[in-house]
Protein backbone atom coordinates (compact mmCIF):
# COMPACT_ATOMS: atom_id res chain seq x y z
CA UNK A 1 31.03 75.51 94.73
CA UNK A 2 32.78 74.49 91.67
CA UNK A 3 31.17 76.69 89.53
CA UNK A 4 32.11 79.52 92.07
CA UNK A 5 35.85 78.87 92.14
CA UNK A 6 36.17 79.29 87.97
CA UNK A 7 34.05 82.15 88.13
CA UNK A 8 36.03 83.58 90.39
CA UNK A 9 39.41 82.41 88.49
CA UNK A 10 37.87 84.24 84.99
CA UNK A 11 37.11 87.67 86.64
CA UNK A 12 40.64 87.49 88.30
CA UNK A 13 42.20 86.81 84.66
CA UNK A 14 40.17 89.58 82.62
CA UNK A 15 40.86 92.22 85.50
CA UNK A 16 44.37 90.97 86.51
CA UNK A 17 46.01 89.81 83.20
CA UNK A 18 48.35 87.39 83.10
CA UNK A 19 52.22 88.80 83.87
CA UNK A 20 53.14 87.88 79.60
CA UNK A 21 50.31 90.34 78.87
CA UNK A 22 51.53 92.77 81.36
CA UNK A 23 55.46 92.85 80.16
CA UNK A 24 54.23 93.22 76.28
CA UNK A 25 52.01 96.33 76.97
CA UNK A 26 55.01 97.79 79.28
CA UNK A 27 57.49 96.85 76.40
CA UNK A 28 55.45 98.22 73.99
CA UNK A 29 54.52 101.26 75.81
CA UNK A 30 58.15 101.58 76.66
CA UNK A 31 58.92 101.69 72.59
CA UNK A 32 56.59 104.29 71.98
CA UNK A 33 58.15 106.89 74.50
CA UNK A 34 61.56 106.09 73.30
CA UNK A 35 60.19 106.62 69.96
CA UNK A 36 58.69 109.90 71.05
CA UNK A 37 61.69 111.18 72.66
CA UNK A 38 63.72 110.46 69.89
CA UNK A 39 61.56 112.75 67.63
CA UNK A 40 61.51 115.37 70.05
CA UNK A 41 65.80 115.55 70.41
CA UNK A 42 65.92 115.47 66.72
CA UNK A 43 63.77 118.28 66.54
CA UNK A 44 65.35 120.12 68.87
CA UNK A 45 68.69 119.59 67.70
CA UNK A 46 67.54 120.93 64.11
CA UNK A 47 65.90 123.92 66.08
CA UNK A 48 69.23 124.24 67.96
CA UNK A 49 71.02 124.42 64.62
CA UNK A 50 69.00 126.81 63.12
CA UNK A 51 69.35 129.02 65.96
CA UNK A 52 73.36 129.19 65.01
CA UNK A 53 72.64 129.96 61.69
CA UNK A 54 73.21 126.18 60.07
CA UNK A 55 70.93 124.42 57.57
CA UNK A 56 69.33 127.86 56.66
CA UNK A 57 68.82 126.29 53.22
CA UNK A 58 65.74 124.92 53.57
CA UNK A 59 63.91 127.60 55.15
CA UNK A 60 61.08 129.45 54.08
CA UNK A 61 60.76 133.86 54.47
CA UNK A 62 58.78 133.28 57.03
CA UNK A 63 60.39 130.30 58.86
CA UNK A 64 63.48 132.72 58.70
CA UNK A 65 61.01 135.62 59.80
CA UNK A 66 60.72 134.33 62.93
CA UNK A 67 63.83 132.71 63.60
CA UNK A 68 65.18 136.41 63.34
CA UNK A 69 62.44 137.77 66.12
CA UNK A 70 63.04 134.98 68.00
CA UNK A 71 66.89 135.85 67.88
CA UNK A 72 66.14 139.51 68.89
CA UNK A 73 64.11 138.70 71.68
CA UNK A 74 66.51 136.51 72.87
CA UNK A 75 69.52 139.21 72.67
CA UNK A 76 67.09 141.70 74.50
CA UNK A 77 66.66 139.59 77.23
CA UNK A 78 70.67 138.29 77.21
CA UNK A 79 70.90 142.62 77.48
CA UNK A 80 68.36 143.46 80.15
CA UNK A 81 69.84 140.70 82.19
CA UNK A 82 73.60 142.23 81.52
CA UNK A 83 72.50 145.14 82.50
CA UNK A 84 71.07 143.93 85.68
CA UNK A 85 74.09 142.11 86.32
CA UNK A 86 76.16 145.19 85.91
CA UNK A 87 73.56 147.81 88.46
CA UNK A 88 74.10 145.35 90.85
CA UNK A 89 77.65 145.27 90.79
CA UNK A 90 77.96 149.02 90.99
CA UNK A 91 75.37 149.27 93.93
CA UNK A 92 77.71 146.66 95.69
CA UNK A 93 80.94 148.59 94.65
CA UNK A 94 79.19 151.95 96.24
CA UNK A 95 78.33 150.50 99.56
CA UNK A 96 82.24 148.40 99.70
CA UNK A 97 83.65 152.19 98.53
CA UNK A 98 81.29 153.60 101.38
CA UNK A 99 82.64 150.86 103.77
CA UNK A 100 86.05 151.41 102.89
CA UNK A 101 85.93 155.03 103.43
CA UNK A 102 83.90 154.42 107.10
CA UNK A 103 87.14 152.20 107.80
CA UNK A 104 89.88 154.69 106.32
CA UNK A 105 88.60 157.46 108.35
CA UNK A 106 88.45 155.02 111.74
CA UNK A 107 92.36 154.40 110.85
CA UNK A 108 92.76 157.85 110.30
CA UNK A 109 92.04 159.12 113.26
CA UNK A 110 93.57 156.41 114.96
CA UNK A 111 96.80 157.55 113.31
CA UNK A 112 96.02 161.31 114.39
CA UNK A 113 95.40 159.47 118.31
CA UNK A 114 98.98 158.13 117.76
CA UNK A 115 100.92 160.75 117.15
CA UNK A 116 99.83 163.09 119.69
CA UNK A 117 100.39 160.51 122.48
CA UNK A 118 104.14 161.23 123.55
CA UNK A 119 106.34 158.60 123.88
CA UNK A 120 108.94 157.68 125.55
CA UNK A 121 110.08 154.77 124.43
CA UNK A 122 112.11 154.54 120.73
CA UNK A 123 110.02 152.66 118.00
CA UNK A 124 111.55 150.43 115.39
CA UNK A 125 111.41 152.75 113.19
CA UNK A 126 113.40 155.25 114.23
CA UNK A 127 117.08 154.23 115.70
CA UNK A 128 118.03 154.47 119.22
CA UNK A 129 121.15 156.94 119.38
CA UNK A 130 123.67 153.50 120.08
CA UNK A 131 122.98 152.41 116.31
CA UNK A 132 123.26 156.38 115.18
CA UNK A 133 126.70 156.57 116.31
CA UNK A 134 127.75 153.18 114.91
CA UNK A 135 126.79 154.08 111.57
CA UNK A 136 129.00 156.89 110.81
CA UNK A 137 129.82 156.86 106.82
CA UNK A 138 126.94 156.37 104.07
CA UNK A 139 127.53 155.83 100.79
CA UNK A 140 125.12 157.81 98.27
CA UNK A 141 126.83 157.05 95.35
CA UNK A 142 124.45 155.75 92.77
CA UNK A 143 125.92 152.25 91.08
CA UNK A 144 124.63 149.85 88.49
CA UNK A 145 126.23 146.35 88.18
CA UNK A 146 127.26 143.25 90.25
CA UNK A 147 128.81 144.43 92.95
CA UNK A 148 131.89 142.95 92.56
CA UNK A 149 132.77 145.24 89.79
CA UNK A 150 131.68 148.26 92.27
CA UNK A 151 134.28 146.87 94.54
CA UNK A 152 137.37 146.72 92.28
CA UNK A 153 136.32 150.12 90.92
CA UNK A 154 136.62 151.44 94.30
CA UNK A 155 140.47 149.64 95.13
């Protein structure tokens, strides 16, 4: 039975190892992506700083070669999408001029309904006859300046 239990206690250890073991390989593991990552960034960063033209130095005809397709490619596709950007715009423009001119015509003839109907009654805009005869002098004299001035001028 003995013999059993440390059998059993071995296999456990080589296929479960011990927590220590565990924490080093994940620390260690750990190091090696950071380590990784940090490669990666810094090449990226010296690809980003090619692409705006810095550390050109160091570059070989080729390197710049292809830096300079890679640019035009680039500028074709910022294009074809500007482009897109700019038929879509226009399509929408058509159909809000096309809605605009549905609506204009609706008012339109709403207007033209308007003024055919007779009415009776006075509108705002025009005055009833009480307010025409109130109003019986109207100055048309053009003035420019306080009016204070206009008023001594006129005494």
């Amino acid at each position: 039975m003995q013999e059993t239990i440390v059998r059993y206690q071995r296999h456990t250890r080589q296929t479960h190892p011990t927590d220590e073991t565990t924490a080093e390989e994940s620390m260690q593991s750990l190091k090696e992506e950071a380590a990784i990552l940090t490669k990666r960034i810094e090449t990226i960063e010296a690809s980003k700083r090619r692409l705006l033209g810095e550390n050109l130095a160091s570059c070989t005809l080729e390197e710049l070669q292809q830096l300079e397709n890679q640019l035009e490619r680039s500028v074709s596709k910022v294009r074809s999408r500007k482009s897109q950007v700019f038929c879509e715009q226009i399509r929408q423009l058509r159909d809000k001029e096309k809605r605009l001119a549905a609506e204009n015509a609706r008012l339109a003839e709403q207007c033209a309904l308007r003024t055919k109907e007779p009415s009776n009654q006075p509108t705002e805009d025009t005055p009833s006859e009480d307010t025409n005869s109130q109003i019986s002098e109207v100055e048309t004299d053009l003035f420019i300046g306080l009016p204070e001035s206009r008023i001594k001028r006129v005494n």
